[in-house]
N, C-alpha and C. Protein backbone atom coordinates (compact mmCIF):
# COMPACT_ATOMS: atom_id res chain seq x y z
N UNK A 1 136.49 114.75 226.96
CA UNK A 1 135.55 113.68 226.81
C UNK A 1 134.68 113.89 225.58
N UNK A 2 134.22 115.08 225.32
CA UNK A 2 133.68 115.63 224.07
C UNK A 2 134.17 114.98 222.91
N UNK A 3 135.50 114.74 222.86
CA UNK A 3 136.15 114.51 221.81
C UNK A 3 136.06 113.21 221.17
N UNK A 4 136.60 112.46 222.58
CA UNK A 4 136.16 110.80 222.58
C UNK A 4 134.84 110.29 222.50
N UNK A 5 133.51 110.89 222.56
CA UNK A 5 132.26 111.08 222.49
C UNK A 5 131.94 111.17 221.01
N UNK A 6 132.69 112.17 220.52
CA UNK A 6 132.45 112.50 218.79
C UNK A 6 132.90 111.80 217.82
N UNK A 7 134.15 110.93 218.44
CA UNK A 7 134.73 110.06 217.46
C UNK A 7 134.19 108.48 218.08
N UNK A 8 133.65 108.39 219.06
CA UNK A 8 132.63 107.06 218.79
C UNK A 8 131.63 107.15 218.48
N UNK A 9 130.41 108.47 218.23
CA UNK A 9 130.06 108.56 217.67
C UNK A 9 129.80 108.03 215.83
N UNK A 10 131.41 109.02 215.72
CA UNK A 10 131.52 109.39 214.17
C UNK A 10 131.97 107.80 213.88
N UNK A 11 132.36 106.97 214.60
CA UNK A 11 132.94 105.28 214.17
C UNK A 11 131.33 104.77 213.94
N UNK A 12 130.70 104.79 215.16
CA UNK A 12 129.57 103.95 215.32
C UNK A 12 128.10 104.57 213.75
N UNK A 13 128.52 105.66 213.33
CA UNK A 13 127.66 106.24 212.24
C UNK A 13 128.33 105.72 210.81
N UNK A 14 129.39 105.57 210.91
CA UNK A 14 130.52 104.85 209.47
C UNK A 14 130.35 103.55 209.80
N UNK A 15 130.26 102.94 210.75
CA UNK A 15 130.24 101.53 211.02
C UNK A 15 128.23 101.13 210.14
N UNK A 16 127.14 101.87 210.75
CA UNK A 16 126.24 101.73 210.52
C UNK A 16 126.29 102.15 209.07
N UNK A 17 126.90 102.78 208.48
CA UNK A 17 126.83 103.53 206.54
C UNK A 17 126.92 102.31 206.27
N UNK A 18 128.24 101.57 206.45
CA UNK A 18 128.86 100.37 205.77
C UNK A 18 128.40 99.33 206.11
N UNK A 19 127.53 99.15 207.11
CA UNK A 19 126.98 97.90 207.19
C UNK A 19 125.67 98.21 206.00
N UNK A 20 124.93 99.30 205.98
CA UNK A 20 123.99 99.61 205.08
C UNK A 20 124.18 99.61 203.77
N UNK A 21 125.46 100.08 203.04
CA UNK A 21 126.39 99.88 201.80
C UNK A 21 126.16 98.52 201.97
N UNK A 22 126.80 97.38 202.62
CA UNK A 22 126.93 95.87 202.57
C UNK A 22 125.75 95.58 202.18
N UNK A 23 124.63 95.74 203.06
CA UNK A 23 123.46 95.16 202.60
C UNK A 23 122.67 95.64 201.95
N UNK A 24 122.81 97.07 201.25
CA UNK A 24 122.17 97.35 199.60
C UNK A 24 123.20 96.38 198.45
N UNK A 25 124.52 96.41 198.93
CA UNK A 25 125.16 95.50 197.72
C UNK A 25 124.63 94.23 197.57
N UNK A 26 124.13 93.10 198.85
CA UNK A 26 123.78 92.11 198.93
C UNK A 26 122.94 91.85 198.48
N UNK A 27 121.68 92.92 198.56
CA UNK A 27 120.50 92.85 197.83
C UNK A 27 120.51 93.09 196.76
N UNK A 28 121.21 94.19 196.13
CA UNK A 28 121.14 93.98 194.64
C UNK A 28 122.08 92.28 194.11
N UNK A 29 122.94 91.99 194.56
CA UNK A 29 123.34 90.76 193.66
C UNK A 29 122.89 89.45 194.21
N UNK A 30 121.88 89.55 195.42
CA UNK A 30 120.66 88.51 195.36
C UNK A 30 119.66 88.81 194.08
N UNK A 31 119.48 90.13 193.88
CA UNK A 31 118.17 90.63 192.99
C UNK A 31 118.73 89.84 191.67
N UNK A 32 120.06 90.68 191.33
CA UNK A 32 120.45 89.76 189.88
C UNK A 32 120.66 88.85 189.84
N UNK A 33 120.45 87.69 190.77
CA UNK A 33 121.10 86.27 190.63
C UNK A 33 119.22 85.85 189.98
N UNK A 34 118.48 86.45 190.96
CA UNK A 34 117.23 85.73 190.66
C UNK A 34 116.49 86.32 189.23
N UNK A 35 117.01 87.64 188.71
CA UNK A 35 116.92 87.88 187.60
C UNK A 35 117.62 87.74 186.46
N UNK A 36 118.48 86.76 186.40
CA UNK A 36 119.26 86.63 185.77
C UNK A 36 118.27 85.14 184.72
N UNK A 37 118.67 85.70 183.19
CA UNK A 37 117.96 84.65 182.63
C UNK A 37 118.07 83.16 182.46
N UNK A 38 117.77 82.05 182.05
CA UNK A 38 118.34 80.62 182.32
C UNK A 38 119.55 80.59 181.02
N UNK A 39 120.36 79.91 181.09
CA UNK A 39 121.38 79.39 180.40
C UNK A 39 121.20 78.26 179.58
N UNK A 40 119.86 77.52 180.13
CA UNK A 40 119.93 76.52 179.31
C UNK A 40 119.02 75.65 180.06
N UNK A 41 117.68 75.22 179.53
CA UNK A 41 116.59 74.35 179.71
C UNK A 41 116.86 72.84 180.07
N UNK A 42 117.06 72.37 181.51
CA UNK A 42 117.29 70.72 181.36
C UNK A 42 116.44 70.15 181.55
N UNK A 43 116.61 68.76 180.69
CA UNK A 43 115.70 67.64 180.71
C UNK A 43 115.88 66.59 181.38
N UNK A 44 115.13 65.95 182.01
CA UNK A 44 115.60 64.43 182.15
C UNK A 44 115.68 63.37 181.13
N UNK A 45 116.87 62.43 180.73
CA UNK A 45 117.01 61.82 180.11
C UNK A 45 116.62 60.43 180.43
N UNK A 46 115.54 59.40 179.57
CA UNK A 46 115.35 57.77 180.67
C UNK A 46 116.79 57.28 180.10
N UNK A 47 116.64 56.15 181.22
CA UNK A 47 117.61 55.93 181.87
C UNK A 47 117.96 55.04 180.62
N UNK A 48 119.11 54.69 180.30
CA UNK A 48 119.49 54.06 179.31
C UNK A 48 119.34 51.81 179.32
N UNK A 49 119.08 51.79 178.22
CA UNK A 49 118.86 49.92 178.30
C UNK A 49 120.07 49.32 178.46
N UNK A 50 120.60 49.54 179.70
CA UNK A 50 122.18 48.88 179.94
C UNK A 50 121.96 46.83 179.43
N UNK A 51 121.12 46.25 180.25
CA UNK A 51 121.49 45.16 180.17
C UNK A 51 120.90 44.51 178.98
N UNK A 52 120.36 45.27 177.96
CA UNK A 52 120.55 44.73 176.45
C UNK A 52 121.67 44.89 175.78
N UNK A 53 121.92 46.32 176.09
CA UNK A 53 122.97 46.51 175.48
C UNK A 53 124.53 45.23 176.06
N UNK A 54 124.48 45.64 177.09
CA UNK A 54 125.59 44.46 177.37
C UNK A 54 125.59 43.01 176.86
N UNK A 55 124.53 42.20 177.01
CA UNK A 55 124.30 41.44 176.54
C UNK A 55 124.35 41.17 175.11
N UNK A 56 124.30 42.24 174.44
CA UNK A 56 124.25 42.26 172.78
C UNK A 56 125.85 42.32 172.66
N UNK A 57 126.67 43.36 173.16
CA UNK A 57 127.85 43.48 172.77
C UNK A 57 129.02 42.58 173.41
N UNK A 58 128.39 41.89 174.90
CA UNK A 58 128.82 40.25 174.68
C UNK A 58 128.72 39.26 174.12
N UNK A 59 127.38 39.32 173.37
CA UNK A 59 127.11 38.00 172.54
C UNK A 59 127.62 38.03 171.04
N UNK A 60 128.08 39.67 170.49
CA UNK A 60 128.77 39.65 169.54
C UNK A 60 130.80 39.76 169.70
N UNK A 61 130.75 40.14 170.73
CA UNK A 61 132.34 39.43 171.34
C UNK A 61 132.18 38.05 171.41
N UNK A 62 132.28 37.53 172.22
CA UNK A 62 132.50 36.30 171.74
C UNK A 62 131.05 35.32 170.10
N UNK A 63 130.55 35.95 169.53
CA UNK A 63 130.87 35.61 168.30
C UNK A 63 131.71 35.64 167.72
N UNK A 64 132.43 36.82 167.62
CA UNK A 64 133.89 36.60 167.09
C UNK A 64 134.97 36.29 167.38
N UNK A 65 135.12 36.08 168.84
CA UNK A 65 136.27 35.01 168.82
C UNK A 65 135.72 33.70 168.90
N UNK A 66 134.85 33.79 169.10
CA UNK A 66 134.12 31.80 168.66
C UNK A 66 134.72 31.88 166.52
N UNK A 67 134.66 32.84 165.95
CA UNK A 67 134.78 32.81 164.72
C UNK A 67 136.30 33.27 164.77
N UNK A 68 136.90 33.18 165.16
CA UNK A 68 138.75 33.88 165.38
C UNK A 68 138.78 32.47 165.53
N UNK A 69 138.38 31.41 166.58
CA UNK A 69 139.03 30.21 166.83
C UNK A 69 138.01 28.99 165.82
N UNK A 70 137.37 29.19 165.54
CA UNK A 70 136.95 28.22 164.15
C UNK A 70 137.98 27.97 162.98
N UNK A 71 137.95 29.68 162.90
CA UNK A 71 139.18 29.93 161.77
C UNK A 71 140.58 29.60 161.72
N UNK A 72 141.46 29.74 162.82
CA UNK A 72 141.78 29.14 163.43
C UNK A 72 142.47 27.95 163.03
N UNK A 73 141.19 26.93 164.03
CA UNK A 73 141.47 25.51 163.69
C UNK A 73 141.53 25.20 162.08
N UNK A 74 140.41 25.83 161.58
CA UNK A 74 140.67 24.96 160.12
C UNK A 74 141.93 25.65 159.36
N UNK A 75 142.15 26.97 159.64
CA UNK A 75 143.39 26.98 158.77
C UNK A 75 144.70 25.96 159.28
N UNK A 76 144.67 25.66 160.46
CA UNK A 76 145.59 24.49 160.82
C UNK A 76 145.65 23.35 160.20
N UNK A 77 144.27 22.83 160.25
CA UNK A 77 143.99 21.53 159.76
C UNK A 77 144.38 21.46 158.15
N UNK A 78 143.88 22.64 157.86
CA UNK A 78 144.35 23.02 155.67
C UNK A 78 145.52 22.43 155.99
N UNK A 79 146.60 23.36 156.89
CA UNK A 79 147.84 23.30 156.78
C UNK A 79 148.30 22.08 156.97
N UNK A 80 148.05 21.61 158.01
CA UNK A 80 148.68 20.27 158.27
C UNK A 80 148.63 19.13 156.46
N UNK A 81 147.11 19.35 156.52
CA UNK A 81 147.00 18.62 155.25
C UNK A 81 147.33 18.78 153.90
N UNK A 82 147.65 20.05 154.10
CA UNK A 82 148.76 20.35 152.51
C UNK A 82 149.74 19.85 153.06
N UNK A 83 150.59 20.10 154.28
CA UNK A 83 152.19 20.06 154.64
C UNK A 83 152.03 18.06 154.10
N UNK A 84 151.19 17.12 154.84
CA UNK A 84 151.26 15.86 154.39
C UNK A 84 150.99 15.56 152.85
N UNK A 85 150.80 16.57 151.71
CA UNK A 85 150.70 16.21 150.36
C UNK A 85 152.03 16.82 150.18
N UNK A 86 152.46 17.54 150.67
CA UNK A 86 153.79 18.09 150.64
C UNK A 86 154.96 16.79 150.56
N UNK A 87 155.19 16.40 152.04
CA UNK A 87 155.82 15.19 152.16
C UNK A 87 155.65 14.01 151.61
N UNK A 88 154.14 13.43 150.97
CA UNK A 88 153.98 12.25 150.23
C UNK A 88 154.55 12.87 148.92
N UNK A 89 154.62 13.69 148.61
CA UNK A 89 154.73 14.14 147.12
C UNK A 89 156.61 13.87 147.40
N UNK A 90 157.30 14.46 148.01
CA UNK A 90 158.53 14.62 148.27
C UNK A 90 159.46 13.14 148.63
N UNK A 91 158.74 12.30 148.57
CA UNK A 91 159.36 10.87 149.44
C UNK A 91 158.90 10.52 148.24
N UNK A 92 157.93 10.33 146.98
CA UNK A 92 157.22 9.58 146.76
C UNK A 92 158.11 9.94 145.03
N UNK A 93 158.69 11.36 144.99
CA UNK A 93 159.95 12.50 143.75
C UNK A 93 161.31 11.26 144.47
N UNK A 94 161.78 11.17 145.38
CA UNK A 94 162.98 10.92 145.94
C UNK A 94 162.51 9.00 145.42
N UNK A 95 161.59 8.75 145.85
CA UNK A 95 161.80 7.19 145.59
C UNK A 95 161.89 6.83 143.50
N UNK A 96 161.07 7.89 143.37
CA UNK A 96 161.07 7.94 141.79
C UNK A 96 162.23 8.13 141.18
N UNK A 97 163.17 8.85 141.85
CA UNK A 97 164.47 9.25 141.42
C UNK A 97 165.63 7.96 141.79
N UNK A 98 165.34 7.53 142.88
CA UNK A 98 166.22 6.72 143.35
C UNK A 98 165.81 5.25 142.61
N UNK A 99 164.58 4.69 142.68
CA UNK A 99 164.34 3.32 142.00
C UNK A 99 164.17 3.63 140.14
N UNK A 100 162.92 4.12 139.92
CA UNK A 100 162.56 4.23 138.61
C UNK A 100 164.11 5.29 137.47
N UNK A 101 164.35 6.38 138.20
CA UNK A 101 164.82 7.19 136.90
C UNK A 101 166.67 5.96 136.94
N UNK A 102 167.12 5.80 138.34
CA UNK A 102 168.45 5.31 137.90
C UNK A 102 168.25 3.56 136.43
N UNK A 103 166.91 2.91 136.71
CA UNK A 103 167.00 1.90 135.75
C UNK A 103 167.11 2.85 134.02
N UNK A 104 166.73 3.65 133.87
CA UNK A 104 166.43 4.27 132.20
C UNK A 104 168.07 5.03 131.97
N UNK A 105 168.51 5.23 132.51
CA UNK A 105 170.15 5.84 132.22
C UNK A 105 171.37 4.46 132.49
């Protein structure tokens, strides 16, 4: 019985070391967490002017496609109206050729 006496003993005295080891380790790397220096100073930033900003960078989107479709139309309208000096000019060569140039030959 002596024996079994000495070795629960000798467990229950290693059991108590290592729980004491555990909690000197714990305490020192609580100690260095709270001594440990800062990394880096934060600030609060105010809060940013969202609904100007949105409003600004919608009202200059569609400025420019209000100015994409201005442009647009009138380059159509140019076009159309050259393409009709186009065709009066072309009917107008063909009638010159057909009435006026056949009388002079």
């Amino acid at each position: 019985m002596n024996s079994q006496d000495n070795q629960d003993q000798d467990f229950q005295r290693r059991e108590q070391e290592l729980k004491a080891r555990e909690e000197a380790l714990r305490l020192r790397e609580l100690e260095s967490e709270i001594n440990q220096p800062r990394l880096y100073e934060t600030t609060k930033h105010p809060p940013p002017e969202v609904p100007k900003k949105r409003w600004k960078g919608k009202l200059i989107r569609t400025g420019q496609f209000l100015g994409i479709v201005v442009a647009v139309i009138v380059g159509v309208k140019v076009a159309t109206q050259v393409a009709y000096v186009i065709m009066i000019g072309a009917i107008a060569w063909i009638v010159f050729k057909i009435a006026v140039d056949k009388d002079r030959s």
